[in-house]
N, C-alpha and C. Protein backbone atom coordinates (compact mmCIF):
# COMPACT_ATOMS: atom_id res chain seq x y z
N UNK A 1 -218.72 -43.75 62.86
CA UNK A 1 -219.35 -43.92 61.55
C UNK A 1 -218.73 -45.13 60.84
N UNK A 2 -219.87 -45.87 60.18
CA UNK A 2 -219.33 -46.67 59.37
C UNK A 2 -219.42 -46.66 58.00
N UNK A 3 -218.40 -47.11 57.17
CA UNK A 3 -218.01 -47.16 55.97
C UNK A 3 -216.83 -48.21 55.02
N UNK A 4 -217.66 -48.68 54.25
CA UNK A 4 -217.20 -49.72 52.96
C UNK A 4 -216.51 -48.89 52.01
N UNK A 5 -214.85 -49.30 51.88
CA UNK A 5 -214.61 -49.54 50.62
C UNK A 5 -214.03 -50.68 49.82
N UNK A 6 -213.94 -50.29 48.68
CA UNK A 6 -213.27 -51.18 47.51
C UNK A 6 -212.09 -51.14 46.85
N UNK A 7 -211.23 -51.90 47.14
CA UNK A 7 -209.89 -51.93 47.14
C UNK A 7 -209.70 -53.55 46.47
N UNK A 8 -208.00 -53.32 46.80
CA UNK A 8 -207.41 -54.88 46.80
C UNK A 8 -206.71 -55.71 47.41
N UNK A 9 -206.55 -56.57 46.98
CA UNK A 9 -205.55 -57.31 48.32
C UNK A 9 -204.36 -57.11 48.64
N UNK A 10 -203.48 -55.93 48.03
CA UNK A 10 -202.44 -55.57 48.34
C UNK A 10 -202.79 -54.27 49.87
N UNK A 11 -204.22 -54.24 49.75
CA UNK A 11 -204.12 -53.24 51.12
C UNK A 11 -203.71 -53.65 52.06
N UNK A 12 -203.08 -53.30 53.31
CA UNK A 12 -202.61 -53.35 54.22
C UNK A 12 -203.37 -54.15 54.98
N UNK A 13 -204.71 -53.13 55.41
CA UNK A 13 -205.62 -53.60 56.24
C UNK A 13 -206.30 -54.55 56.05
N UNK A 14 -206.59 -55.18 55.12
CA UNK A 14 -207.09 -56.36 54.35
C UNK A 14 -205.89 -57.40 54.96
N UNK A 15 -204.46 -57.47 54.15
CA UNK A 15 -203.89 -58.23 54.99
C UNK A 15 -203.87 -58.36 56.37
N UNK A 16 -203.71 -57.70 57.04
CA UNK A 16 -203.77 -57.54 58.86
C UNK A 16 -205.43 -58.52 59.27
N UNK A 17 -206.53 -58.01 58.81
CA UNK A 17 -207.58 -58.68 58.81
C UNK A 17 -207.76 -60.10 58.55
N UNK A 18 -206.94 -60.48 57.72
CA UNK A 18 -206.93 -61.74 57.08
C UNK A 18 -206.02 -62.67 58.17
N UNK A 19 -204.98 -62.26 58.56
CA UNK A 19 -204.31 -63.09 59.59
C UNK A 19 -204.94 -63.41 60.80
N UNK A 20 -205.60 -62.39 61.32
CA UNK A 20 -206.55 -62.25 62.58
C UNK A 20 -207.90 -63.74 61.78
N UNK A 21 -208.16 -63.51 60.73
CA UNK A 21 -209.25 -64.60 60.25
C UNK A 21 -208.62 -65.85 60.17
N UNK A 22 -207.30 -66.00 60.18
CA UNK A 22 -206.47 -66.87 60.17
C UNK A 22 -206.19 -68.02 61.43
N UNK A 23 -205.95 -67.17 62.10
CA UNK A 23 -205.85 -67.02 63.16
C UNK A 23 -207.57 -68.04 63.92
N UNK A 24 -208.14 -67.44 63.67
CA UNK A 24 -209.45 -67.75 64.09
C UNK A 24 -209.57 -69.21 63.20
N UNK A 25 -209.07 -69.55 62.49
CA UNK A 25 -210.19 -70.78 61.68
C UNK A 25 -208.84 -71.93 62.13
N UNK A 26 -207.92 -71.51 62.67
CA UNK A 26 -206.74 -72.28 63.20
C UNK A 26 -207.13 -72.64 64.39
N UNK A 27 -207.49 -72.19 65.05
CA UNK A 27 -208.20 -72.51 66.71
C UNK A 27 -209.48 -72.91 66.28
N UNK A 28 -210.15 -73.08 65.08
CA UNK A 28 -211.74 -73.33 65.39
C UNK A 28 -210.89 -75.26 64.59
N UNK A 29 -210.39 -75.09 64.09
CA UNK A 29 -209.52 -76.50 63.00
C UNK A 29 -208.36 -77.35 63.47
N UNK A 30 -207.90 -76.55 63.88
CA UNK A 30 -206.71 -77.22 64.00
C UNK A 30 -205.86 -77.42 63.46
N UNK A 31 -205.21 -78.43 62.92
CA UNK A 31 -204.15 -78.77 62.02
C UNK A 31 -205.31 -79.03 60.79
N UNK A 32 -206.45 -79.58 61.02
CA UNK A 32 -206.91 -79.81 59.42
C UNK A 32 -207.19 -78.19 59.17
N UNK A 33 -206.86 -76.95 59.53
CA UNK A 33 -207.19 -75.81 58.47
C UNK A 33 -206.01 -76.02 57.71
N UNK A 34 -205.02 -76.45 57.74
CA UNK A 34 -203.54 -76.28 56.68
C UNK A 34 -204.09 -77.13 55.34
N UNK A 35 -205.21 -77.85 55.49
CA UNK A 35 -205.74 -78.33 54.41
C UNK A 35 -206.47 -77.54 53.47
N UNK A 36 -207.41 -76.57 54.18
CA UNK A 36 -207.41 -75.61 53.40
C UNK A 36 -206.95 -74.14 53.13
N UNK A 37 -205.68 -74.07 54.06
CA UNK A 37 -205.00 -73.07 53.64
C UNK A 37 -204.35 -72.80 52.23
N UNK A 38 -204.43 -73.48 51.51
CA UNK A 38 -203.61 -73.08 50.42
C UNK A 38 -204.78 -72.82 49.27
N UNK A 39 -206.31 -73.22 49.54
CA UNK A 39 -207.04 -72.62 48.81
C UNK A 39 -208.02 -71.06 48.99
N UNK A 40 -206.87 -70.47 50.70
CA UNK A 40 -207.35 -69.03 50.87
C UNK A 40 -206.24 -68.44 50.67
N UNK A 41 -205.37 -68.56 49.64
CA UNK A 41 -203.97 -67.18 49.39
C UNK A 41 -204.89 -66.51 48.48
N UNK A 42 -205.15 -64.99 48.92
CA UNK A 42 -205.81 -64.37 47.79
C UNK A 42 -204.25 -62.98 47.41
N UNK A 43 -203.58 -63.43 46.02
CA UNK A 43 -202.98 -62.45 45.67
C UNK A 43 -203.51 -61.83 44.59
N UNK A 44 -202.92 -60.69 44.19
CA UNK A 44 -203.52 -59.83 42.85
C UNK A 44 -205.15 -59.49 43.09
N UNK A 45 -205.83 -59.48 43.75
CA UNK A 45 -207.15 -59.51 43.42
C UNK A 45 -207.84 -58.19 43.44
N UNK A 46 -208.25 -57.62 43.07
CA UNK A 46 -209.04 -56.36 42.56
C UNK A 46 -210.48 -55.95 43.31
N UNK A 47 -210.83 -57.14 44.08
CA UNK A 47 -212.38 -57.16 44.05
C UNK A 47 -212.44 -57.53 45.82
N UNK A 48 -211.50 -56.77 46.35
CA UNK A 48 -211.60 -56.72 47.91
C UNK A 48 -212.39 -55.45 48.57
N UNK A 49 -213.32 -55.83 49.43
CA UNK A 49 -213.95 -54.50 50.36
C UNK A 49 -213.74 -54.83 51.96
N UNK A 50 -213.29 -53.76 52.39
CA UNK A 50 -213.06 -53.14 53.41
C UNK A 50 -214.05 -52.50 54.68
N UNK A 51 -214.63 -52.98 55.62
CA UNK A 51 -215.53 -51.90 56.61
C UNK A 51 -214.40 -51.55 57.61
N UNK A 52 -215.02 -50.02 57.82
CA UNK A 52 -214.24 -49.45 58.62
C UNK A 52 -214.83 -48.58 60.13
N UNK A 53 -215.05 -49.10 61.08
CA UNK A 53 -215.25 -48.45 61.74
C UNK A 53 -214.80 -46.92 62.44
N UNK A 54 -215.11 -45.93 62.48
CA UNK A 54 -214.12 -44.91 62.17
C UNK A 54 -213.17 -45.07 61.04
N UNK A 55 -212.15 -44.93 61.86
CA UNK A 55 -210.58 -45.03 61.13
C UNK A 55 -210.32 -46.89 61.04
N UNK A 56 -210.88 -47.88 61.98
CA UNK A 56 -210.37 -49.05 62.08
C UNK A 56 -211.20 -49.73 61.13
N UNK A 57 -210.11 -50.76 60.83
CA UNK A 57 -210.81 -51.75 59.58
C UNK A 57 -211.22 -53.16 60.68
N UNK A 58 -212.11 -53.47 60.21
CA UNK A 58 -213.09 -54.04 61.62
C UNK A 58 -213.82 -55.60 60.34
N UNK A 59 -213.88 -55.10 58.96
CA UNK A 59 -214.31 -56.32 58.29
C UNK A 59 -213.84 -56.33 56.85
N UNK A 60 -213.79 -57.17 56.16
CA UNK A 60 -213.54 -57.45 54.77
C UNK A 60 -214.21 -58.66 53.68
N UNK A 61 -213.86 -58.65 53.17
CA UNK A 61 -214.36 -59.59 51.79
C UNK A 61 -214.14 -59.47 50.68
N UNK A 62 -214.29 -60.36 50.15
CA UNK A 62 -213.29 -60.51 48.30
C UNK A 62 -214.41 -61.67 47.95
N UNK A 63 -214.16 -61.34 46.33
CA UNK A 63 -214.55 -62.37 45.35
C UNK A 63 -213.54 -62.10 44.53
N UNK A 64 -213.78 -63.61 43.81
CA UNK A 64 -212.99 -63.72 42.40
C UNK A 64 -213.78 -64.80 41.49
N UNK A 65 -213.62 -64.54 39.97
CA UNK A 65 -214.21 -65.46 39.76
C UNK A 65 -214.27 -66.79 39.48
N UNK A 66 -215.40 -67.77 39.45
CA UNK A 66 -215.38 -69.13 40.06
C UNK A 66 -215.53 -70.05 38.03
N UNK A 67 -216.47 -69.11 37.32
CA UNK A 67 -216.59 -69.45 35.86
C UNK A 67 -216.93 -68.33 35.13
N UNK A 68 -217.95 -68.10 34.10
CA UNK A 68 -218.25 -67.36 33.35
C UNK A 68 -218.97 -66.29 34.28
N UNK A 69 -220.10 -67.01 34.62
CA UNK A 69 -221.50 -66.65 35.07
C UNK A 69 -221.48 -66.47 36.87
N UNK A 70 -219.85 -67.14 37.37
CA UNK A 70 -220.65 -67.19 39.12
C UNK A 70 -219.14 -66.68 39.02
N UNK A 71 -219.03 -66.04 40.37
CA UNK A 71 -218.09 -65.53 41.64
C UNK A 71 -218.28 -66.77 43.04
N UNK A 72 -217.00 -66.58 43.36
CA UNK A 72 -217.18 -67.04 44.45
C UNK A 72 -216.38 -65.97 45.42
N UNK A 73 -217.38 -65.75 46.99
CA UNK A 73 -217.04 -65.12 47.92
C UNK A 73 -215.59 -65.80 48.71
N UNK A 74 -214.87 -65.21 49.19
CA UNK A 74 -213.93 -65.50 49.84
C UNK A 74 -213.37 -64.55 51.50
N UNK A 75 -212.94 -65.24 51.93
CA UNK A 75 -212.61 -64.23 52.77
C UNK A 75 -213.14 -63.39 53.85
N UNK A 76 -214.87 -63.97 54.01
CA UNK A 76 -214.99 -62.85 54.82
C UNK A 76 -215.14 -62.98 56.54
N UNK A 77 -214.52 -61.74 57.02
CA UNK A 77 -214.33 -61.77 58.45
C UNK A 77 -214.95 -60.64 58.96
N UNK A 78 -215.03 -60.68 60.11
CA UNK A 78 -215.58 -59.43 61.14
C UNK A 78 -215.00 -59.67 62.28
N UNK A 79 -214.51 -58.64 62.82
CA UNK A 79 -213.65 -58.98 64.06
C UNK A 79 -214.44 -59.00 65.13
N UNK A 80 -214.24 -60.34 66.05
CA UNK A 80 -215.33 -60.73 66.97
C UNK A 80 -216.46 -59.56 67.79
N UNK A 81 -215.57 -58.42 68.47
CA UNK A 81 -215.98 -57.85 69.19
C UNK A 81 -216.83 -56.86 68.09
N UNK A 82 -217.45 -57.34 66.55
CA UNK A 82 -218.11 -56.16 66.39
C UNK A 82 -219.12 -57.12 65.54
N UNK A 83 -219.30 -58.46 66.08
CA UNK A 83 -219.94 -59.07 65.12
C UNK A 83 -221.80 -58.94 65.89
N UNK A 84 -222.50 -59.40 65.01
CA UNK A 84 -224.38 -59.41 65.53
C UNK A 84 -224.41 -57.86 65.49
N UNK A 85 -223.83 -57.05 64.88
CA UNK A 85 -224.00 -55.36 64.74
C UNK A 85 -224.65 -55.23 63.31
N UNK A 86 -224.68 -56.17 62.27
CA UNK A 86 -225.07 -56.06 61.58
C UNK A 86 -223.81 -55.66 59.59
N UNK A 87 -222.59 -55.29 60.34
CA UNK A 87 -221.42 -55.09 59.46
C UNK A 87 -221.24 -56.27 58.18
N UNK A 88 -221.31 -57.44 58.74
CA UNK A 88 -221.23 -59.04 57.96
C UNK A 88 -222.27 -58.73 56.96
N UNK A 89 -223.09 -57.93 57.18
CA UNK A 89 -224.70 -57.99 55.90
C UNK A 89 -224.24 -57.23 55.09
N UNK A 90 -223.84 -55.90 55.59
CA UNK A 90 -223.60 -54.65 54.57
C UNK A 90 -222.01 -54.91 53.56
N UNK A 91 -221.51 -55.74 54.34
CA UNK A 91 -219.90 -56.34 53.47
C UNK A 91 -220.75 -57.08 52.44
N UNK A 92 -221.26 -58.29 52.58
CA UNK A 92 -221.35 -58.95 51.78
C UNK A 92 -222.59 -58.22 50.86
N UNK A 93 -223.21 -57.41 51.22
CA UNK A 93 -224.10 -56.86 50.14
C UNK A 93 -223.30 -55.81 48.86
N UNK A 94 -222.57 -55.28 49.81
CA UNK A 94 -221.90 -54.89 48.84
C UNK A 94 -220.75 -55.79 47.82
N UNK A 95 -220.33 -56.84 48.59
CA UNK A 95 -219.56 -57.90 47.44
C UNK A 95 -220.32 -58.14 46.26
N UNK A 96 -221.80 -58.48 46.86
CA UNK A 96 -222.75 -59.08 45.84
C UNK A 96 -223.31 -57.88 44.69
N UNK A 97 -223.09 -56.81 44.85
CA UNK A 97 -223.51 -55.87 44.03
C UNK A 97 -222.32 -54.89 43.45
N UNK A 98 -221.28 -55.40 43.86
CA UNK A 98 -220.27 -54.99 43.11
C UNK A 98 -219.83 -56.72 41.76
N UNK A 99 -220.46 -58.04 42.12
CA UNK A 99 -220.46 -59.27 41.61
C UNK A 99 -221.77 -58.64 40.51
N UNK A 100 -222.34 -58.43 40.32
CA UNK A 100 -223.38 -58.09 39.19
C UNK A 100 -223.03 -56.84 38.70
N UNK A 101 -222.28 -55.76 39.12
CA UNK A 101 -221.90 -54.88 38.08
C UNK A 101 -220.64 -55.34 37.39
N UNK A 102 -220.25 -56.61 37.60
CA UNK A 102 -219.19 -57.58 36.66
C UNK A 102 -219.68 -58.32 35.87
N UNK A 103 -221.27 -58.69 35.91
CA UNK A 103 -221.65 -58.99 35.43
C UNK A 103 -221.89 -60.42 35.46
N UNK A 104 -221.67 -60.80 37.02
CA UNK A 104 -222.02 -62.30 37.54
C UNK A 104 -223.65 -62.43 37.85
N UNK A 105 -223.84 -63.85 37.70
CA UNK A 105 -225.28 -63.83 37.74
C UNK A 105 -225.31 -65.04 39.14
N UNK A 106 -224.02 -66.04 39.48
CA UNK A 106 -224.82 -66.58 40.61
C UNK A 106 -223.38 -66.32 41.82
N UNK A 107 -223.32 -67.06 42.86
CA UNK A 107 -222.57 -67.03 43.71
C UNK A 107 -222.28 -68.06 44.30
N UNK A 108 -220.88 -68.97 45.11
CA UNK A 108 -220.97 -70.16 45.39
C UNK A 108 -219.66 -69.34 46.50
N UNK A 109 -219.96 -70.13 48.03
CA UNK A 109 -219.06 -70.05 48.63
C UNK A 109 -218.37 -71.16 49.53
N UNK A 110 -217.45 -71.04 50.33
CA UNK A 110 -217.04 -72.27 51.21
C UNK A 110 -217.34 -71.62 52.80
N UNK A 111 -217.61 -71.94 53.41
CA UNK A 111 -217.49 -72.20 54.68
C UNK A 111 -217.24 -73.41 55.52
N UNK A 112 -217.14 -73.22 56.98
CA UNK A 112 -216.97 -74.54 57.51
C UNK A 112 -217.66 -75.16 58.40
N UNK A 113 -217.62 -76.09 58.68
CA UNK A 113 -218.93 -77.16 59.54
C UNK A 113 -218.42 -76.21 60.71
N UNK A 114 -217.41 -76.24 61.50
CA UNK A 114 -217.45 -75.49 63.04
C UNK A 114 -217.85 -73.87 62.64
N UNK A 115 -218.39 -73.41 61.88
CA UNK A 115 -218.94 -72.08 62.14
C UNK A 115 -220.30 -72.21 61.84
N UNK A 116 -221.25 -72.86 62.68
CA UNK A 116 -223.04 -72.66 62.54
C UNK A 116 -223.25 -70.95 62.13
N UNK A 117 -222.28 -70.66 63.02
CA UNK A 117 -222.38 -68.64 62.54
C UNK A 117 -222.68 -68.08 61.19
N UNK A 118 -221.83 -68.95 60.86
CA UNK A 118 -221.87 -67.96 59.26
C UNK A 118 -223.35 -69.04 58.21
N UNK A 119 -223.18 -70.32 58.56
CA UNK A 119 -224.48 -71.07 57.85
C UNK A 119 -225.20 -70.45 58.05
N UNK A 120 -225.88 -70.01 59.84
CA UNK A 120 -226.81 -69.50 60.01
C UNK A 120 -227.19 -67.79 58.95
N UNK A 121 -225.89 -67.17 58.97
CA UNK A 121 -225.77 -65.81 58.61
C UNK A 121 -225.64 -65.74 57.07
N UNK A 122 -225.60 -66.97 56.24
CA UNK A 122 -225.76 -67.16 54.77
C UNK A 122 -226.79 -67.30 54.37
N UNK A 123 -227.81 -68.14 55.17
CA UNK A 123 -228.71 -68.88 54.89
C UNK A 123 -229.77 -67.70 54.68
N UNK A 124 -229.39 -66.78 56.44
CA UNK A 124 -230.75 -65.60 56.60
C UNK A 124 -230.43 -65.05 54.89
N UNK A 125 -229.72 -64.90 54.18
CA UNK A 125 -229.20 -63.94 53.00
C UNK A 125 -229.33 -64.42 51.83
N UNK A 126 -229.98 -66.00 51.72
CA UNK A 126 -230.50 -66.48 50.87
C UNK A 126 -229.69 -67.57 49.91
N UNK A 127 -228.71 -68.29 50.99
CA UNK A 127 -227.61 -68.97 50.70
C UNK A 127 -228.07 -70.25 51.06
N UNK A 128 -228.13 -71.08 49.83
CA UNK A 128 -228.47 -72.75 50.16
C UNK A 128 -227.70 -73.31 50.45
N UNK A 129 -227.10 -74.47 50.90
CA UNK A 129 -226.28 -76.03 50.99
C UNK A 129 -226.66 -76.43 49.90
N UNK A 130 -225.13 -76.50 48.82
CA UNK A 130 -225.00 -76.87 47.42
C UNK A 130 -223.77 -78.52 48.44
N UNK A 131 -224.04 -79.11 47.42
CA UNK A 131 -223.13 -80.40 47.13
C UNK A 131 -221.30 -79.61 46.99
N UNK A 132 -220.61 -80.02 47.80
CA UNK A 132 -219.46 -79.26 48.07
C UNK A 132 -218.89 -79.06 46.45
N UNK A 133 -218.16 -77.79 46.20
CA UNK A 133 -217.16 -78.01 44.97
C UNK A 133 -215.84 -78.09 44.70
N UNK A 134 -215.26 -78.28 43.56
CA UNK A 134 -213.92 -77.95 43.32
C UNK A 134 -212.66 -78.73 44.14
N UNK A 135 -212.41 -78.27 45.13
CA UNK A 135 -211.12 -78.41 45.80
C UNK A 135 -211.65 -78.78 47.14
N UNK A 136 -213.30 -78.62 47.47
CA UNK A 136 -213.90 -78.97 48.74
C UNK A 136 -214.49 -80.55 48.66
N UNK A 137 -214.65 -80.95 47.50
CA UNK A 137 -215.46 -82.14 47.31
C UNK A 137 -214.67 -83.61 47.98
N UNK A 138 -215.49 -83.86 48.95
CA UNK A 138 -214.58 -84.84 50.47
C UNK A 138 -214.41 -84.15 51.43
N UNK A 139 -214.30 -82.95 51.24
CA UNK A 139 -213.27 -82.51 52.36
C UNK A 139 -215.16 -82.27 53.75
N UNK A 140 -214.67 -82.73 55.23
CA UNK A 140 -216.01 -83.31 55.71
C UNK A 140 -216.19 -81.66 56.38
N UNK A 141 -214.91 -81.12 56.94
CA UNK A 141 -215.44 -79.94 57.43
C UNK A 141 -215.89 -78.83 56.63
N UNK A 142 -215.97 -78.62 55.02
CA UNK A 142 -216.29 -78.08 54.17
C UNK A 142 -218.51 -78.00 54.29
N UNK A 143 -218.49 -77.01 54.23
CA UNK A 143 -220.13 -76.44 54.11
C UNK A 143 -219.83 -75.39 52.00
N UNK A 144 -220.48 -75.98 51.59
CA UNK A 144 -220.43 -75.49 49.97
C UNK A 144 -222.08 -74.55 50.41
N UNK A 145 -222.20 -73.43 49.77
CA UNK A 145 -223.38 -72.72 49.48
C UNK A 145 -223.38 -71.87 48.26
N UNK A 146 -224.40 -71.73 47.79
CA UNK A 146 -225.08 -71.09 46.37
C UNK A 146 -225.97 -69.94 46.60
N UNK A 147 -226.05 -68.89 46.15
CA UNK A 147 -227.01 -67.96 45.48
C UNK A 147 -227.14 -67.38 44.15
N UNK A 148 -228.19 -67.24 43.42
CA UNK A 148 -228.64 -66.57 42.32
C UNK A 148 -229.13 -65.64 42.99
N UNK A 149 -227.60 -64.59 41.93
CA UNK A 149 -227.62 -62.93 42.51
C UNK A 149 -228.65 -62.16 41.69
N UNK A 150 -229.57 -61.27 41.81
CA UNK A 150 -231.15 -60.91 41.43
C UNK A 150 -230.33 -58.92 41.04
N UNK A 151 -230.31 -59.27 39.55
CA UNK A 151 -230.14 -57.83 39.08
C UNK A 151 -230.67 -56.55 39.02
């Protein structure tokens, strides 16, 4: 059975997940992920969810917010052997609808040029290619995306 919860980043399993994602964007990067490692430390954060396959934590995701009106997604992983199951949809649906009972109205995230995976898997979900932001703007392996979240 599967099941989402909502937690924070002091959970355990969230950390453990996050290194394994770590892990992964280090072999997909190389030395340029240390460029953007220091804009994925997520401490204190409140607004982390959890999938759990059985007992195992198998995916996660966090937001925090980006301004008034938008969140930005962070963080999210699925551990290889459970990905195209469909888990990546139900995480981030629930990010996005726990992001409007906060009372966010759009969404902006980062991804990266070596994962077509997740463009492809944003895009099906209604995620455009925005003009990179913030701390991404130059940066070439940076993919910036947008949604207006529908209340």
């Amino acid at each position: 059975m599967f099941k989402i919860i909502r937690t924070t980043s002091d959970n355990i399993d969230f950390q453990e997940l996050i290194e394994i994602l770590d892990d992964d964007l280090t072999m997909r990067y190389g030395i340029a992920q240390a460029q953007n490692d220091v804009y994925n430390k997520i401490e204190s954060l409140d607004t982390v969810v959890i999938g759990y396959l059985e007992s195992n934590p198998i995916a996660c995701g966090c937001f925090k917010s980006y301004n008034n009106t938008t969140t930005e997604i962070k963080r999210m992983f699925v551990k290889s052997e459970n990905r195209g199951s469909g888990i990546a949809a139900m995480v981030l649906q629930e990010l996005e609808n726990w992001a409007i009972e906060k009372k966010f109205s759009e969404v902006v995230l980062e991804t990266g040029s070596e994962q077509p995976e997740a463009i492809k898997f944003y895009t099906k979900r209604g995620y455009f290619k925005i003009d990179n932001y913030g701390q991404y703007i130059g940066n070439l392996n940076s993919v910036c995306m947008y949604k207006k979240l529908i209340r």
